[in-house]
Protein backbone atom coordinates (compact mmCIF):
# COMPACT_ATOMS: atom_id res chain seq x y z
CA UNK A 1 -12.72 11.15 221.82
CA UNK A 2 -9.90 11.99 219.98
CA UNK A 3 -7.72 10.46 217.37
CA UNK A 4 -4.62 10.70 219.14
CA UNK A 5 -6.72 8.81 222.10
CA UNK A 6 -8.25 6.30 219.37
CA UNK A 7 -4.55 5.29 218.29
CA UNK A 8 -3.24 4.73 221.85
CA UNK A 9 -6.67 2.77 222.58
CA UNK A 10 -5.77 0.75 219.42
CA UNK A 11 -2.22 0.09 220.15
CA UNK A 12 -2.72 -0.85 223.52
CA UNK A 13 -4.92 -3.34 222.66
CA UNK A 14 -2.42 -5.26 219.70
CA UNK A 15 -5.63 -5.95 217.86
CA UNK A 16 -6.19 -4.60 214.04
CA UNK A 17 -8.23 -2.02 212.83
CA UNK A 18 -10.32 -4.81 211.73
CA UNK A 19 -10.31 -6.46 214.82
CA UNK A 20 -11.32 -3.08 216.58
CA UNK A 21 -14.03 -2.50 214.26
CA UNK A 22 -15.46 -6.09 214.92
CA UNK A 23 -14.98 -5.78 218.35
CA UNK A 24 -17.62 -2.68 218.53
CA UNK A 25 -19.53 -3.61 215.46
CA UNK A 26 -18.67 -1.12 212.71
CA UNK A 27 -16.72 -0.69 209.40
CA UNK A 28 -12.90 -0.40 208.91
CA UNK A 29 -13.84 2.50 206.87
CA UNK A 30 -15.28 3.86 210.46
CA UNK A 31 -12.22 3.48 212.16
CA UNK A 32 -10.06 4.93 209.64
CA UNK A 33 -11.64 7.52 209.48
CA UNK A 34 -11.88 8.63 213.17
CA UNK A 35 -8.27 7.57 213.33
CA UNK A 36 -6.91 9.96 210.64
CA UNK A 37 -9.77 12.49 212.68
CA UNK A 38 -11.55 12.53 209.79
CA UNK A 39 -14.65 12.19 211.47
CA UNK A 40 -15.33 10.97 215.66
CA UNK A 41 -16.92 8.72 217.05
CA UNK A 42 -20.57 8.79 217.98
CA UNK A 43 -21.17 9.20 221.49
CA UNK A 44 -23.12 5.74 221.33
CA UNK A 45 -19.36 4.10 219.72
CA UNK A 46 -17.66 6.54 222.26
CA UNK A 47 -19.48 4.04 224.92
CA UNK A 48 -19.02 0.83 222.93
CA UNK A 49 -15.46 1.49 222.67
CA UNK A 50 -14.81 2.50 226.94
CA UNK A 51 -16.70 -0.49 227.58
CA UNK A 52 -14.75 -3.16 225.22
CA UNK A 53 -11.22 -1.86 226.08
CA UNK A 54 -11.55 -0.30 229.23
CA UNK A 55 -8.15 -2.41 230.27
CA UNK A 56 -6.45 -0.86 227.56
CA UNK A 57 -7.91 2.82 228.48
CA UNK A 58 -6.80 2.45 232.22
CA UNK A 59 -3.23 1.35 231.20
CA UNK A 60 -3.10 4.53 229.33
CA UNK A 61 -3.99 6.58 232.40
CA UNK A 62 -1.39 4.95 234.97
């Protein structure tokens, strides 16, 4: 998953990092970090995140 992915995801859904983060049970520091493409996402987050904003992923796709 990449960053520029990530960001959309996140803007989509109007929620703050620190909203994301709760929503998928990590740190900000996480998210920041996959969002600057520091590091990615897990493959086990990769899933966390499809299934907790899957609206905002299929908007993205239309």
């Amino acid at each position: 998953m990449s960053k520029e992915i990530l960001n959309l995801i996140l803007k989509a859904s109007g929620k703050t990092k620190k909203e994301f983060a709760d929503k998928i049970k990590v740190s900000v520091s996480s998210v920041t970090k996959w969002m600057t493409g520091i590091t990615k996402p897990t493959p086990n987050n990769q899933v966390k995140i499809r299934k907790e904003f899957k609206s905002e992923i299929a908007k993205l796709y239309k």
